[in-house]
Protein backbone atom coordinates (compact mmCIF):
# COMPACT_ATOMS: atom_id res chain seq x y z
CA UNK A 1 -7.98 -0.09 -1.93
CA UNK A 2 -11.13 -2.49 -1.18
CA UNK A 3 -11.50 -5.94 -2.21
CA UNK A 4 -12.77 -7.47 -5.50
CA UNK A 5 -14.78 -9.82 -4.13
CA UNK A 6 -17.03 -8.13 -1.78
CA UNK A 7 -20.83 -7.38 -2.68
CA UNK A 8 -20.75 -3.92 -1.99
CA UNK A 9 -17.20 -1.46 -2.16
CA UNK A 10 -15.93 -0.07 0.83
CA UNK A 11 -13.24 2.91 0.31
CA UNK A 12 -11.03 3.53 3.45
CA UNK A 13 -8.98 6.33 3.65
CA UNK A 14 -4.75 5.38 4.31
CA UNK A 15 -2.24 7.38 5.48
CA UNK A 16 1.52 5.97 4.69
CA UNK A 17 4.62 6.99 6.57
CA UNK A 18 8.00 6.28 5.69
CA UNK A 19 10.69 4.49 8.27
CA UNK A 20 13.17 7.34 9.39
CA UNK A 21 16.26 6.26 7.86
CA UNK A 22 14.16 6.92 3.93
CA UNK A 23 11.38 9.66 4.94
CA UNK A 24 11.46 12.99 3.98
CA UNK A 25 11.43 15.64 6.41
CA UNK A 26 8.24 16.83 5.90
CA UNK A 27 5.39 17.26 8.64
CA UNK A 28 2.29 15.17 8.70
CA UNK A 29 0.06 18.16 8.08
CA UNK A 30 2.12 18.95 4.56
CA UNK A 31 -0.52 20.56 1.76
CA UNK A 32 -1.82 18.01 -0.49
CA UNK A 33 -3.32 18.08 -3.73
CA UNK A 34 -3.22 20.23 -6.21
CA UNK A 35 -0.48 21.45 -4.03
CA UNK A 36 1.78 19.18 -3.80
CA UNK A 37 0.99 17.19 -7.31
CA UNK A 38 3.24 19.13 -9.27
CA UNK A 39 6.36 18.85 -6.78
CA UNK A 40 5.80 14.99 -5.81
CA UNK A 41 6.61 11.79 -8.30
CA UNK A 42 2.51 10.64 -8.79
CA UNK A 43 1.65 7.35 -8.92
CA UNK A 44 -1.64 5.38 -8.81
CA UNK A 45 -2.72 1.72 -7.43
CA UNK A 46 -4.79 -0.55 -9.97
CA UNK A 47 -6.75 -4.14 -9.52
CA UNK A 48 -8.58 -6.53 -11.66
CA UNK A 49 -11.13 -3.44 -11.73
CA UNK A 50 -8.60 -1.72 -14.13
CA UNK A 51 -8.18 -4.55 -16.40
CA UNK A 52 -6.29 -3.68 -19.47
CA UNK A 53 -4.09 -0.31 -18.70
CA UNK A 54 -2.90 1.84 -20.92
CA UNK A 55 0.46 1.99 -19.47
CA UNK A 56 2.51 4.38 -21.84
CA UNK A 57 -0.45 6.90 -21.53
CA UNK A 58 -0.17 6.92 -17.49
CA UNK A 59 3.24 7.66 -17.94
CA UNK A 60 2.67 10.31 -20.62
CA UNK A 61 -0.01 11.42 -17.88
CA UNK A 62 2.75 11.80 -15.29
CA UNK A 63 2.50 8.36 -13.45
CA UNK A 64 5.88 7.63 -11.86
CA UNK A 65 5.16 4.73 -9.93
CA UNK A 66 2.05 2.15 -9.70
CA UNK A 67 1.24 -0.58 -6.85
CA UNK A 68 -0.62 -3.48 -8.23
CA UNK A 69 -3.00 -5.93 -6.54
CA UNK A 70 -1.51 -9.56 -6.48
CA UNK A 71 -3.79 -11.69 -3.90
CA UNK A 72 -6.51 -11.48 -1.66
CA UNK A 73 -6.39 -14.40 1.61
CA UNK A 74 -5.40 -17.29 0.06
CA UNK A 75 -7.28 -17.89 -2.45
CA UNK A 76 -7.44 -15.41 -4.62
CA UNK A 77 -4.96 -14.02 -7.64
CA UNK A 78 -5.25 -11.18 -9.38
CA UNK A 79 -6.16 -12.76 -13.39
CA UNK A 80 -4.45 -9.78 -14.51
CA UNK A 81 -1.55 -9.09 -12.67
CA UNK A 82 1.06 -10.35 -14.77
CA UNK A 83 -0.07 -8.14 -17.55
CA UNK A 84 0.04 -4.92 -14.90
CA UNK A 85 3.09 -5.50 -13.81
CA UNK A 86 4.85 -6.16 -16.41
CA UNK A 87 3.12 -3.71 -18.42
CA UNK A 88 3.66 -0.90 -16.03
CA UNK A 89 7.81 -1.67 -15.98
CA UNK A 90 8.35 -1.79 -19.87
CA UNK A 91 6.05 1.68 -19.73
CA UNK A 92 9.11 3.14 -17.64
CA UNK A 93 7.32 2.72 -14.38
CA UNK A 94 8.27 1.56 -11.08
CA UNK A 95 5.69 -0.89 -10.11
CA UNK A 96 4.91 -3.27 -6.93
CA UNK A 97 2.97 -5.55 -5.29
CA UNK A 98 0.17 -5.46 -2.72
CA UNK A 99 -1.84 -8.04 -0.64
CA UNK A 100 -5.39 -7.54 0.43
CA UNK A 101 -5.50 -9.02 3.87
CA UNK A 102 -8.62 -10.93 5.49
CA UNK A 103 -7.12 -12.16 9.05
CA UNK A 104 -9.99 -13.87 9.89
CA UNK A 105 -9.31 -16.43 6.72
CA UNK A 106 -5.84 -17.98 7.87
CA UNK A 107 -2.61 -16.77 9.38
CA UNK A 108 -0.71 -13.98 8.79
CA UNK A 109 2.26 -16.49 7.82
CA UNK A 110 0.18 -18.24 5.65
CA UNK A 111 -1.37 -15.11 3.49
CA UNK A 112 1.85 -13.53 3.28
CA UNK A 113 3.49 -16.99 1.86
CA UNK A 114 1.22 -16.88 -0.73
CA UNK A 115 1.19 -13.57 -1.63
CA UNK A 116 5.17 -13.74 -2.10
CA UNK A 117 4.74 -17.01 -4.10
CA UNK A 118 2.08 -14.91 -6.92
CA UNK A 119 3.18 -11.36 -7.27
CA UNK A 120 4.44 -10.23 -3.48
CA UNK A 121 8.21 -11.02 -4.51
CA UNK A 122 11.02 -8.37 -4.35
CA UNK A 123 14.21 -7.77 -6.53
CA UNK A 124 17.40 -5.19 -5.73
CA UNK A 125 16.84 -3.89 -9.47
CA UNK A 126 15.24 -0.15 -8.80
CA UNK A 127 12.40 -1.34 -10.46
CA UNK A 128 10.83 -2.98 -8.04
CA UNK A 129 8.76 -1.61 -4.48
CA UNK A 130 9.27 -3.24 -1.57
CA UNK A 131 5.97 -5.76 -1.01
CA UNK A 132 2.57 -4.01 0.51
CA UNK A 133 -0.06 -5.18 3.58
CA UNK A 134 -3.12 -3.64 2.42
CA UNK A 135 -5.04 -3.66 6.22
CA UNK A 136 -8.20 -2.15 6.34
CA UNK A 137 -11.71 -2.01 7.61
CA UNK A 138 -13.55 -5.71 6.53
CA UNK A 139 -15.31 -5.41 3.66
CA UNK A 140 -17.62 -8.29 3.95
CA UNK A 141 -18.77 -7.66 7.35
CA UNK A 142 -19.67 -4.09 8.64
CA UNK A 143 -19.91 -5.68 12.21
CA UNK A 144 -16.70 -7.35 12.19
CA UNK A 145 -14.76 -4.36 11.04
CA UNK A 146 -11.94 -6.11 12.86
CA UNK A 147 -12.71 -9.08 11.47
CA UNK A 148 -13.16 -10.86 15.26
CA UNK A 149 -9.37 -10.51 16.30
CA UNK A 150 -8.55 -8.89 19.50
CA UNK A 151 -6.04 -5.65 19.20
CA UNK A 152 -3.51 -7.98 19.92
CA UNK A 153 -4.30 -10.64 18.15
CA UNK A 154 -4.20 -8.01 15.19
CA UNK A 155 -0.92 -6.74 15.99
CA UNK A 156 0.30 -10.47 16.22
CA UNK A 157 -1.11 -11.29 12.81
CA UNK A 158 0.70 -8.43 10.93
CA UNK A 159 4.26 -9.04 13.05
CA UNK A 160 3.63 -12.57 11.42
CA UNK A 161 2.42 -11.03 7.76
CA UNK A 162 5.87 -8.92 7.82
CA UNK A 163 7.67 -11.43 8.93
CA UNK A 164 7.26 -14.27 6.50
CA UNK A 165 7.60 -11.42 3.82
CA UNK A 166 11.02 -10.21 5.07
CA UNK A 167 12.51 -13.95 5.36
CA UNK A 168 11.01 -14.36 1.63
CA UNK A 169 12.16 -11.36 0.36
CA UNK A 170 14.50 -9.12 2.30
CA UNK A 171 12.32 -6.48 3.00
CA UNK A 172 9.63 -5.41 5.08
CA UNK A 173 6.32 -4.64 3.51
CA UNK A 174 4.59 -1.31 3.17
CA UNK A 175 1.73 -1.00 5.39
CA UNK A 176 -1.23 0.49 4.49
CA UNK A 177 -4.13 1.74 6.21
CA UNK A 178 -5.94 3.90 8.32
CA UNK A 179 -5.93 6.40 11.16
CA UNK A 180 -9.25 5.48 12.37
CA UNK A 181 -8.90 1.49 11.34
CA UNK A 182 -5.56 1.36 13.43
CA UNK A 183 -6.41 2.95 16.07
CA UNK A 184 -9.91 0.75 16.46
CA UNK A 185 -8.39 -2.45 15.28
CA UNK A 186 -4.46 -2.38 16.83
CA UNK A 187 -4.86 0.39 19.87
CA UNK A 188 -2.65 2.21 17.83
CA UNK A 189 0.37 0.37 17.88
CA UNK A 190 3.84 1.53 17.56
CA UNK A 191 5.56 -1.93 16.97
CA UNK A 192 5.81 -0.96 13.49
CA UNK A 193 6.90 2.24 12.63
CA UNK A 194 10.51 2.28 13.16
CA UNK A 195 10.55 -0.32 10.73
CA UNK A 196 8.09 -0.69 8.41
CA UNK A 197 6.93 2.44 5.50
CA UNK A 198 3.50 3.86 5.84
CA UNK A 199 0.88 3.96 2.91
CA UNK A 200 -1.65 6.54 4.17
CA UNK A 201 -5.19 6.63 2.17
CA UNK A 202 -6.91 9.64 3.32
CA UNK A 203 -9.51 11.06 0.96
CA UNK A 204 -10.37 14.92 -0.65
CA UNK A 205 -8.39 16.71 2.15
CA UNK A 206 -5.60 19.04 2.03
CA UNK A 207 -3.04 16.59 3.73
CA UNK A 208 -2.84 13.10 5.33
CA UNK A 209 -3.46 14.20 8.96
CA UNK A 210 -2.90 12.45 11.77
CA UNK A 211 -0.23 9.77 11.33
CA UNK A 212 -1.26 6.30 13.46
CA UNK A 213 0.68 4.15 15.48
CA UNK A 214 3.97 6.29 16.30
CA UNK A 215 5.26 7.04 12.16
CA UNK A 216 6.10 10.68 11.95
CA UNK A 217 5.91 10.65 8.59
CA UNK A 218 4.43 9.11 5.49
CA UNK A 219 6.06 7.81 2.49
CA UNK A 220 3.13 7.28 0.07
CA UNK A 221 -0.12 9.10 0.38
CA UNK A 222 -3.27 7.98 -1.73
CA UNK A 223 -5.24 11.28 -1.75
CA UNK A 224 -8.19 10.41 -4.03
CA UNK A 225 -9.82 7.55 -5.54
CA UNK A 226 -10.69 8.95 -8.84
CA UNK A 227 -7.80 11.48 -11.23
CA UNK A 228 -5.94 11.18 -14.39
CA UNK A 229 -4.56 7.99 -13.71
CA UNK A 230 -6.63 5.14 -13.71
CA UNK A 231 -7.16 3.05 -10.06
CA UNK A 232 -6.52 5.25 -6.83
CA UNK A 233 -4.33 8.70 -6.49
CA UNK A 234 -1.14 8.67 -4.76
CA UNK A 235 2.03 10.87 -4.03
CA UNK A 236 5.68 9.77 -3.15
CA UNK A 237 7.29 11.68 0.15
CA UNK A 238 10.11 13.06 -1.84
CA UNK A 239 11.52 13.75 -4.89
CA UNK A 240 12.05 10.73 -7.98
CA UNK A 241 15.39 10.09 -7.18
CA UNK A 242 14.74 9.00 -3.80
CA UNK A 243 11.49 7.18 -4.86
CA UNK A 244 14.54 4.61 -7.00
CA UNK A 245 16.33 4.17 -3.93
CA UNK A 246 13.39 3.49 -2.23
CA UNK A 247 12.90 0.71 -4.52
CA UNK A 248 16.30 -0.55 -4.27
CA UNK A 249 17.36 -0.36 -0.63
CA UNK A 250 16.82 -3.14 2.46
C-alpha cells in the first residue's frame, strides 16, 4: 500500500506471516503466483484510489477477502470507506481495516485511537479481519525513510500502535511491511512475531522470501500491485475455512 496523500507513489514490497498458533505450515520460500492462485483464498487491498468497487464482480472474479484503507496519521479518513466496507461484506466478502502509519506525526497510541474510532474496529462475527499497521518506507520524504525515529524508538511506537488496538478491540493488528524496511527501520525485531500476523508485500517474484523480524511464516502475501481484482494482489496462508477462523478468533 502507499499513501493517498503523497506527491509522488511509492510501492513497497510486504511480506506477512501468521502467529504460530493460526499459520499454515508452509515454508517461507512456498511458490507464488500463478502457482499458488488457484489453491489459496485471493483477496485484494483497495483505497480512496479505487473509489466505487464493483464488489459482486470481485467476488465473481474470485476475491475472497479484501483489506480496506480507513486512516492515514490522524487526520485523515478514507471518504469512501464506509461504502468499501460495507460493500465488500453484503458482496459475500470478508473485509477489514488498515491504518497507514506516519510515526513522525503523533504517537503510536494516538494514531491507533483514531484509527479504531473510523474504520480500525473489530467484531467476533467471521466477517470481520483482525485490524492492520500498514508500516512502510515514508512516502513524503526519501531521506527520512524512517521517518527520524531511532530503531527503537520504532519498535516502541508500534508496541504502542498494537497496544491501544488490542485494549480497543481484542486483537492484535496485522502488521504489514517489509523485509528490507524492517530490517533498516526496527534492526529486525522479533518483539512481534509470536504475537502479531504478518502481511508480507513482496512484488513479481515466485514467493515472499525472506521473512523479517523472527515470523516463520506469513499469513497474507500481497504478490502484485496490478491483477483481476482491483487495488493490490494478495493470497491467504491456507485454505477458506481457516481464513473465517482467522477472522473470528482472539
Amino acid at each position: 500500500m502507499a499513501s493517498e496523500r503523497t506527491p509522488f507513489r511509492r510501492r513497497a514490497g510486504v511480506v506477512t506471516a501468521a502467529t504460530a498458533a493460526l499459520a499454515l505450515a508452509v515454508p517461507a520460500a512456498a511458490a507464488g503466483p500463478p502457482a499458488l492462485v488457484s489453491a489459496l483464498p485471493q483477496g485484494h487491498d483497495v483505497s480512496s484510489h479505487q473509489q466505487h468497487v464493483d464488489w459482486p464482480s470481485t467476488r465473481t472474479k474470485g476475491a475472497r477477502f479484501v483489506y480496506v484503507k480507513a486512516t492515514e496519521s490522524t487526520d485523515y479518513h478514507n471518504p469512501h470507506f464506509d461504502e468499501q466496507y460495507d460493500g465488500a461484506r453484503d458482496a459475500g466478502l470478508l473485509r477489514g481495516a488498515y491504518h497507514f502509519a506516519l510515526p513522525d506525526k503523533s504517537s503510536g497510541a494516538a494514531q491507533a485511537a483514531f484509527f479504531v474510532r473510523n474504520g480500525g474496529a473489530w467484531r467476533e462475527d467471521g466477517w470481520t479481519l483482525p485490524p492492520a499497521l500498514d508500516i512502510e518506507y515514508n512516502p513524503y520524504s526519501a531521506r527520512l525513510q524512517c521517518y527520524g525515529l531511532s530503531k527503537a524508538k520504532m519498535v516502541r511506537w508500534i508496541r504502542s500502535f498494537s497496544d491501544t488496538v488490542k485494549e480497543e478491540t481484542g486483537r492484535r493488528p496485522v502488521i504489514y511491511t517489509t523485509t528490507q524496511w524492517w530490517e533498516l527501520c526496527t534492526g529486525n525485531s522479533r518483539a512481534f512475531s509470536s504475537s502479531h500476523a504478518l502481511w508480507i508485500a513482496r512484488h513479481d517474484t515466485v514467493g515472499p522470501g525472506t521473512l523479517p523480524g523472527g515470523w516463520r511464516y506469513w499469513t497474507f502475501w500481497q504478490y502484485g500491485t496490478e491483477g483481476s481484482l482491483p487495488g493490490d494482489q494478495n493470497l491467504f496462508n491456507g485454505p477458506a475455512d481457516r481464513l473465517r477462523a482467522f477472522a473470528r478468533s482472539r
